[in-house]
Protein backbone atom coordinates (compact mmCIF):
# COMPACT_ATOMS: atom_id res chain seq x y z
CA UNK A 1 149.89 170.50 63.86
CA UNK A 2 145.94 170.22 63.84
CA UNK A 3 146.25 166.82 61.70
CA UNK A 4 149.14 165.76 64.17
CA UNK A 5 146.77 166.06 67.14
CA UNK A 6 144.16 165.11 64.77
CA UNK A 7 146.11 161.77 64.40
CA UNK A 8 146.69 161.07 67.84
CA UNK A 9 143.36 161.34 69.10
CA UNK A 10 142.55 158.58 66.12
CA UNK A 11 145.30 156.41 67.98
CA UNK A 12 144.33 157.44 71.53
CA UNK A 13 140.72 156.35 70.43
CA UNK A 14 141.63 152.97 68.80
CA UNK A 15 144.08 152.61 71.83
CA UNK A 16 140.64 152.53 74.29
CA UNK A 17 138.65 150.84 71.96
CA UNK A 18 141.62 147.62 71.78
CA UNK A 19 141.63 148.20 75.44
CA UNK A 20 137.63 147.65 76.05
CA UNK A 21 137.57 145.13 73.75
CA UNK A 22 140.13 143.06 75.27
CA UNK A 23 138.73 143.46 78.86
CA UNK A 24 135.31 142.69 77.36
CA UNK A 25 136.28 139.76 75.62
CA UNK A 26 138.59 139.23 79.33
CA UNK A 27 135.22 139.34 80.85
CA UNK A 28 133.42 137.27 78.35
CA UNK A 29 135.89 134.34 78.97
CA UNK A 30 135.56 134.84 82.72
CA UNK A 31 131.97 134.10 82.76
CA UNK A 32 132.63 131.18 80.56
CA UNK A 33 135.05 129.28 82.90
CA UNK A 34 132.60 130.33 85.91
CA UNK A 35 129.88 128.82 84.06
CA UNK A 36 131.80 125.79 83.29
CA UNK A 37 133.55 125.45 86.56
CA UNK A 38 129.86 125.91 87.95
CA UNK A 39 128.79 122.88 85.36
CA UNK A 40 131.52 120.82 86.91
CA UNK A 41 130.47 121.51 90.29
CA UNK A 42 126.80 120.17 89.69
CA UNK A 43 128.29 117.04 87.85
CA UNK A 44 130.63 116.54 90.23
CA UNK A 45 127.37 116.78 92.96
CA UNK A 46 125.05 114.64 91.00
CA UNK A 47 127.47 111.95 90.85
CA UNK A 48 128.34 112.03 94.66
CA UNK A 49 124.60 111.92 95.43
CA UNK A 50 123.83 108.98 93.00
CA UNK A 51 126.88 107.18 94.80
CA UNK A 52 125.02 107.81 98.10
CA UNK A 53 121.64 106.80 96.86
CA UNK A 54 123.57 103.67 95.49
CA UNK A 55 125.06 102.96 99.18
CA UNK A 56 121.35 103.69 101.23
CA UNK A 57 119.96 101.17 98.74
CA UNK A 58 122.56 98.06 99.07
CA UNK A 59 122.25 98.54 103.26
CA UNK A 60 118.47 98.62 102.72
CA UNK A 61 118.67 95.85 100.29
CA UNK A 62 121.15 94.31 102.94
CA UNK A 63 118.91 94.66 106.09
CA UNK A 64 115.43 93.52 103.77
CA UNK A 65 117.71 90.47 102.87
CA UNK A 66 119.03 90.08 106.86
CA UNK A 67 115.48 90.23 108.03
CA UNK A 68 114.28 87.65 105.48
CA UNK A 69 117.20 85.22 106.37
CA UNK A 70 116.15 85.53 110.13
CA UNK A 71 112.55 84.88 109.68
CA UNK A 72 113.31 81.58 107.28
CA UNK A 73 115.60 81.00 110.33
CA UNK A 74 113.17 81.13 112.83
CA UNK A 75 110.52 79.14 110.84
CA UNK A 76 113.10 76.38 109.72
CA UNK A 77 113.64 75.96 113.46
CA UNK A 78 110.08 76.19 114.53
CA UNK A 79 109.47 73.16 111.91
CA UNK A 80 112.44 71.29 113.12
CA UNK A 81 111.45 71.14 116.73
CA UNK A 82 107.70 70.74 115.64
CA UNK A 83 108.85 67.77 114.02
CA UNK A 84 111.21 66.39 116.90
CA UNK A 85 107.59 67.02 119.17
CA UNK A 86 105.90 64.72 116.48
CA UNK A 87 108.22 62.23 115.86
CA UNK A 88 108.45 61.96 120.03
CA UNK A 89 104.41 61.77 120.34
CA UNK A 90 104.50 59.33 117.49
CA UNK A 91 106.73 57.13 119.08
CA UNK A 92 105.18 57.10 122.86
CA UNK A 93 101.57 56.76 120.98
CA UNK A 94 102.83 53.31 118.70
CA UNK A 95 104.53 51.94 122.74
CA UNK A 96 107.86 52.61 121.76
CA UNK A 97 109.88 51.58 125.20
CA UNK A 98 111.77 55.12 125.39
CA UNK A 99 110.64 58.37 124.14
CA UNK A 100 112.90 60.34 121.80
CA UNK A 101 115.64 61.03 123.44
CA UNK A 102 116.34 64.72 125.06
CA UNK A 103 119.81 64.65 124.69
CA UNK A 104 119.70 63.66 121.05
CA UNK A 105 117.06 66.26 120.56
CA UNK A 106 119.44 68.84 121.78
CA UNK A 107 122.12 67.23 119.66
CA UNK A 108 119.92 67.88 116.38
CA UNK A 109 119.69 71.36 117.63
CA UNK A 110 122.83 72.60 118.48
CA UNK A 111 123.38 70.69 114.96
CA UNK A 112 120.99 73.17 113.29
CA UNK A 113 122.28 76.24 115.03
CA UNK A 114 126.45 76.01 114.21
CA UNK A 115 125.06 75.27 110.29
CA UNK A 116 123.41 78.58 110.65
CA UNK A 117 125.74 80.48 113.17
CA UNK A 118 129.01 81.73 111.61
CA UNK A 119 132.52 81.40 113.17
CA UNK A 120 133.55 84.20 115.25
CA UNK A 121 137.11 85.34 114.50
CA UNK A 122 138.18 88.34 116.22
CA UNK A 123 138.65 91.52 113.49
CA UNK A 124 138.86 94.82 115.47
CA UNK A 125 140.02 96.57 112.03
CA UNK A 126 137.23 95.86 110.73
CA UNK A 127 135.17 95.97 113.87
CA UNK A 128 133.93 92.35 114.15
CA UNK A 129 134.08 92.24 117.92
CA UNK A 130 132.11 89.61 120.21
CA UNK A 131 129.58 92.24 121.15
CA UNK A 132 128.49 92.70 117.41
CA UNK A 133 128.94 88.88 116.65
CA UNK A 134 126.70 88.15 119.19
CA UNK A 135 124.12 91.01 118.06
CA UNK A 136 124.05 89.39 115.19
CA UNK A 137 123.05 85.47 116.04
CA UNK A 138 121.87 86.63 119.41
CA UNK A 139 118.30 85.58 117.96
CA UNK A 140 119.14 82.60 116.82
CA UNK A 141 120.92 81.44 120.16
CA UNK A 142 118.70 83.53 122.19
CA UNK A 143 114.85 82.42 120.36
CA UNK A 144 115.88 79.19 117.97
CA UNK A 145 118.41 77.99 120.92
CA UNK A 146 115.39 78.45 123.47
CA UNK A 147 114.61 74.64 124.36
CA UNK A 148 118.29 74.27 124.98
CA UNK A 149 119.44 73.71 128.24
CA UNK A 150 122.24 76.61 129.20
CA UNK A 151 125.05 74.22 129.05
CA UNK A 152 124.55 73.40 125.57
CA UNK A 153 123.94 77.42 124.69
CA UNK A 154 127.47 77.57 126.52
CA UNK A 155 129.10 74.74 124.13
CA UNK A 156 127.59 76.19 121.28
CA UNK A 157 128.51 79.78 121.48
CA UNK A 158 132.32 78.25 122.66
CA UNK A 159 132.38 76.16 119.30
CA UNK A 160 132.09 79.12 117.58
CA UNK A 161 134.96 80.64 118.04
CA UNK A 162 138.12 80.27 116.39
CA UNK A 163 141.00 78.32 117.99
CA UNK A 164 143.38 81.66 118.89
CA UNK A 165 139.61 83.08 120.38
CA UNK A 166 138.70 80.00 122.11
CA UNK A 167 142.45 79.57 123.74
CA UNK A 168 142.26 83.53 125.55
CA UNK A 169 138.84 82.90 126.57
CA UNK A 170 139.94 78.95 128.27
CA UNK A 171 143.34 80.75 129.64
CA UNK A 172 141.29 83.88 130.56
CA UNK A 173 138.62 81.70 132.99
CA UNK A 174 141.25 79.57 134.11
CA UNK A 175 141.15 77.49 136.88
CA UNK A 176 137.46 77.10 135.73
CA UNK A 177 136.53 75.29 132.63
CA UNK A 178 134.84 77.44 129.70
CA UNK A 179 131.87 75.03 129.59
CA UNK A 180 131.51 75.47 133.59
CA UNK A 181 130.22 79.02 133.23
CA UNK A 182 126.73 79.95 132.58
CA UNK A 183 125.34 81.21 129.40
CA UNK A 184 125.26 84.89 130.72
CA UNK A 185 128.51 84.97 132.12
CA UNK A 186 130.29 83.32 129.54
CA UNK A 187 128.59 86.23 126.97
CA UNK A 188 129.85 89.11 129.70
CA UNK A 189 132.73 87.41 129.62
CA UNK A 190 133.60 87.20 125.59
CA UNK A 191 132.64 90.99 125.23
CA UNK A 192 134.80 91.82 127.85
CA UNK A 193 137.97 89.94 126.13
């Protein structure tokens, strides 16, 4: 009887031991998925804030290149209408019989201005409204367009826009004409549309 209890106590032991060793090696393999689960995690982070850093530095890049663009802009048209000033000195100084012409001045402007000015077509999926098409070339209408009179700003912004824009605007100031309303107006009017 004393071996029989002798030998159960051996298996009741080995029993415990299986037991502890299972739920340590349980345990054991817990702590490894944790840790890798925990890896993931971090890669999963490091990525995600690469992909951001990525993104800040194209719309920096983006806005360095934008500001660059407006500034060659700006002195492109500075040059241009300090040559149109020259060439119209030059020719009242060698007795030409009529100065450079204002009109054709202008022309040569508004010339300069649609190269650099982009067609507005109406995209409110992907948010190209008036409003941010004019924040956009407002400083080249507003600054390059300056020696403009306000009927050719009007023409201008008008030839900009694409035929489906251009026929709700005309239909939308009806009886007037679009080139009729002033620069200001005719802006208020476009966002409004």
């Amino acid at each position: 009887m004393e071996q029989l209890v002798e030998l159960l106590k051996k298996q009741l032991e080995a029993s415990e031991k299986r037991a502890d060793e299972r739920a340590a090696a349980e345990a054991k393999r817990e702590v490894k998925r944790a840790a890798e689960e925990t890896k993931r995690e971090e890669k999963r982070a490091a990525a995600e804030l690469k992909r951001q850093a990525a993104d800040l530095q194209r719309e920096e890049d983006r806005k360095a290149e934008d500001a660059a663009l407006r500034a060659e802009y700006a002195t492109t048209t500075q040059a241009l209408l300090a040559r149109i000033e020259a060439l119209s000195t030059h020719r009242l100084d060698k007795g030409a019989t009529t100065p450079l012409s204002t009109a054709s001045a202008q022309e040569r402007i508004i010339h300069s201005l649609s190269q650099r000015i982009a067609e507005f077509r109406y995209d409110p999926d992907n948010d190209v409204t008036f409003e941010n098409w004019f924040k956009r070339f407002e400083g080249t209408l507003q600054v390059d367009g300056r020696s403009l009179d306000e009927k050719s700003r009007v023409r201008l912004i008008i030839s900009k826009l694409d035929t489906a824009g251009f026929t709700r605007y005309a239909n939308h100031v009806l009886p007037q004409s679009p080139g009729d309303i002033g620069f200001n107006d005719t802006v208020t009017l476009l966002t409004e549309l």
